[in-house]
Structure formats: C-alpha cells, structure tokens
C-alpha atoms as a PDB file:
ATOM      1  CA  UNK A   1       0.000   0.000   0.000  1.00  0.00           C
ATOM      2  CA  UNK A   2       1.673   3.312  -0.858  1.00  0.00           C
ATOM      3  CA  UNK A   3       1.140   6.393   0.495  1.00  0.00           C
ATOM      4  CA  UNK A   4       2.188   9.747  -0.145  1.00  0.00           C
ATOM      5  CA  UNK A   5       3.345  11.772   2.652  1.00  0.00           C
ATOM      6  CA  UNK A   6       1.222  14.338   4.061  1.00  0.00           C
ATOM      7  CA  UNK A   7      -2.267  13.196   2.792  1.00  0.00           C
ATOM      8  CA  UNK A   8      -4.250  10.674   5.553  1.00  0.00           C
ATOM      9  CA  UNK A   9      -6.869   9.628   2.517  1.00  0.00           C
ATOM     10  CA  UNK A  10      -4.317   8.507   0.106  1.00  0.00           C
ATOM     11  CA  UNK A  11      -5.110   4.824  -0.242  1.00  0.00           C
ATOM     12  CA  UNK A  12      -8.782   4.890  -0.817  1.00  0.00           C
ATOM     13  CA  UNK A  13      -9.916   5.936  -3.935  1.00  0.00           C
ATOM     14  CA  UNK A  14     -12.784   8.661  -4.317  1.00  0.00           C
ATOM     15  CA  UNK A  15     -12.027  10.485  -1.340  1.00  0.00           C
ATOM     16  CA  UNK A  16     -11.338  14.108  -1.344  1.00  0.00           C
ATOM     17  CA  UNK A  17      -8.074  15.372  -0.151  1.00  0.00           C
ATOM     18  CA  UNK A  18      -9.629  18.627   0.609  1.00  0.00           C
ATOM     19  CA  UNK A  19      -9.124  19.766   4.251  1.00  0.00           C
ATOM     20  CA  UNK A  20     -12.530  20.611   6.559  1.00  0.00           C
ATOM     21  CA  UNK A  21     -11.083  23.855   6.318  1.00  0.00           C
ATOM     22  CA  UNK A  22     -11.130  24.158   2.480  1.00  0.00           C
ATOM     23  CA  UNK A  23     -14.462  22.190   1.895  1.00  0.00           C
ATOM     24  CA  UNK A  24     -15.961  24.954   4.450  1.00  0.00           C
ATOM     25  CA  UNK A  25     -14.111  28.060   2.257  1.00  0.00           C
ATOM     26  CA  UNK A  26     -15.728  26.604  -1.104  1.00  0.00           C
ATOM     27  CA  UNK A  27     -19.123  26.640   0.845  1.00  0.00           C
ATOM     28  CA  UNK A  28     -18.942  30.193   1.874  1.00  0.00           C
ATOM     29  CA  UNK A  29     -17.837  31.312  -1.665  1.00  0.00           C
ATOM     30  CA  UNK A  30     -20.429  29.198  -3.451  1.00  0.00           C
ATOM     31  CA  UNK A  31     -23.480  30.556  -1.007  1.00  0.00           C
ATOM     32  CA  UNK A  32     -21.641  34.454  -1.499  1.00  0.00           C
ATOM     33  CA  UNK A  33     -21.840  33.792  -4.985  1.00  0.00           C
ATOM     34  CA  UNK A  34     -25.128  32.584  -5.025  1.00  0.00           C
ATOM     35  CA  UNK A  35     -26.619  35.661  -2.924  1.00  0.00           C
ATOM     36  CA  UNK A  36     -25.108  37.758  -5.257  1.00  0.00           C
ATOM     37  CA  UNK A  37     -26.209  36.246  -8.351  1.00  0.00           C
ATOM     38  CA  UNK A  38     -29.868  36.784  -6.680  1.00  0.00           C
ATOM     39  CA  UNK A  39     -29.438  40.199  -6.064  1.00  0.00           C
ATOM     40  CA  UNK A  40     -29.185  41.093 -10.131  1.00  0.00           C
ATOM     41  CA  UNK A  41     -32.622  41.325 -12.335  1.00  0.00           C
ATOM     42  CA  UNK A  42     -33.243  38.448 -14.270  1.00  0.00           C
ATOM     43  CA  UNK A  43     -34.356  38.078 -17.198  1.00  0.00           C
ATOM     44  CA  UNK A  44     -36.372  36.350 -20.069  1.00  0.00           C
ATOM     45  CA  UNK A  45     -35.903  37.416 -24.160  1.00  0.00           C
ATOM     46  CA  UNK A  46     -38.155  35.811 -26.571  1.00  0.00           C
ATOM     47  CA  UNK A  47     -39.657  37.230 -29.725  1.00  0.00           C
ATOM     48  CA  UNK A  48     -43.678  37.246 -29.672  1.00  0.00           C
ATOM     49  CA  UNK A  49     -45.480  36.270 -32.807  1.00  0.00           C
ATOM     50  CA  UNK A  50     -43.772  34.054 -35.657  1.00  0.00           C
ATOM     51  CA  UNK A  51     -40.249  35.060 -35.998  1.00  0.00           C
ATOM     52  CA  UNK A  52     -38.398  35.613 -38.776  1.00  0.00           C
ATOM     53  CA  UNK A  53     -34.494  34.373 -39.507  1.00  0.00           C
ATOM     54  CA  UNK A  54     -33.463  38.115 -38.412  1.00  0.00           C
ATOM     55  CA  UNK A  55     -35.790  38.618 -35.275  1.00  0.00           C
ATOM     56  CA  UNK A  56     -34.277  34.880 -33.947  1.00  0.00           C
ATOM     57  CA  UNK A  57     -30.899  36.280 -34.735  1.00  0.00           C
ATOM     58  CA  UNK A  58     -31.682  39.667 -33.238  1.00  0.00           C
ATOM     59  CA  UNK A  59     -33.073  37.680 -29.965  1.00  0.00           C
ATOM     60  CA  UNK A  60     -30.399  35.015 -29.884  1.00  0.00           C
ATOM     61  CA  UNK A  61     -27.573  38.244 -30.023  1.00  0.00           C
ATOM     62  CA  UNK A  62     -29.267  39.985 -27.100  1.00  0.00           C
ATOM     63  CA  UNK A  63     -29.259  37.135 -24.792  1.00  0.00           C
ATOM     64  CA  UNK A  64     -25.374  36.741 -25.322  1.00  0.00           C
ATOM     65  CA  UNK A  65     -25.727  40.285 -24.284  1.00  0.00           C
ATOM     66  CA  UNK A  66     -27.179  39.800 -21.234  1.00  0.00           C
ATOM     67  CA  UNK A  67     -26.418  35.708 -20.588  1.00  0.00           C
ATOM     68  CA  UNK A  68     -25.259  36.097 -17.118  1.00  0.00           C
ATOM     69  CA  UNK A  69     -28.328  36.675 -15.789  1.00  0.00           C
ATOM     70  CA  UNK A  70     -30.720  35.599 -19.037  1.00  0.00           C
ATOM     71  CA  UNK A  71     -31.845  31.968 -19.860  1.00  0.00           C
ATOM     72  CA  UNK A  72     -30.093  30.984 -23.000  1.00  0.00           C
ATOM     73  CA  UNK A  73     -32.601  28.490 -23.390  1.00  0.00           C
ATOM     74  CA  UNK A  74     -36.290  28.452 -22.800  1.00  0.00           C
END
C-alpha cells in the first residue's frame, strides 16, 4: 500500500483530499456567490409572434448580451 506523505486519505480511492477547512471556504464562496447572483434582475428574451431568420438572430444576439443573468434556453 503506498502512500504519499502528508495526505491521511491517500489509499482509498474517491475520497477528497480537501481539508474541513477548504471544503468549508468553497461553501462560503459558493453561497456568497449565489446571494449575489440573486441580487441582479433576471431576465427572459423571446420574440412574440412568428419570428423571422433576423428577429431569432436579433433575440439570440441579445441574450449573449445579457447571458449572465438571461436563460439561454427556454
């Protein structure tokens, strides 16, 4: 059995190596992130009526636009 020096989880596979300390640090920046990605206006962008080849072009450009905070997809 080998192990490499200075990780306790080395021998058994699909264990993290992250510390408590580090899992903890990736939980506070994923739940900041996630309040602040609430915070912004969302949006929808989708053409009413039949659209043309230029009006789906036109709608498909403006949610690259806005695409942080626009579903590319509906």
């Amino acid at each position: 059995n080998s192990r490499i020096s200075g990780c306790r989880n080395s021998g058994i596979i699909g264990n993290s190596l992250q510390s408590r300390a580090q899992r903890a640090q990736r939980a506070q920046a994923r739940a900041r992130s996630e309040r602040e990605f609430q915070e912004f206006p969302h949006s929808f962008v989708f053409p009413r009526g039949r659209a043309g080849r230029s009006l789906r072009s036109l709608s498909r450009d403006l949610r690259r636009v806005l695409e942080p905070f626009t579903a590319r997809r509906l």
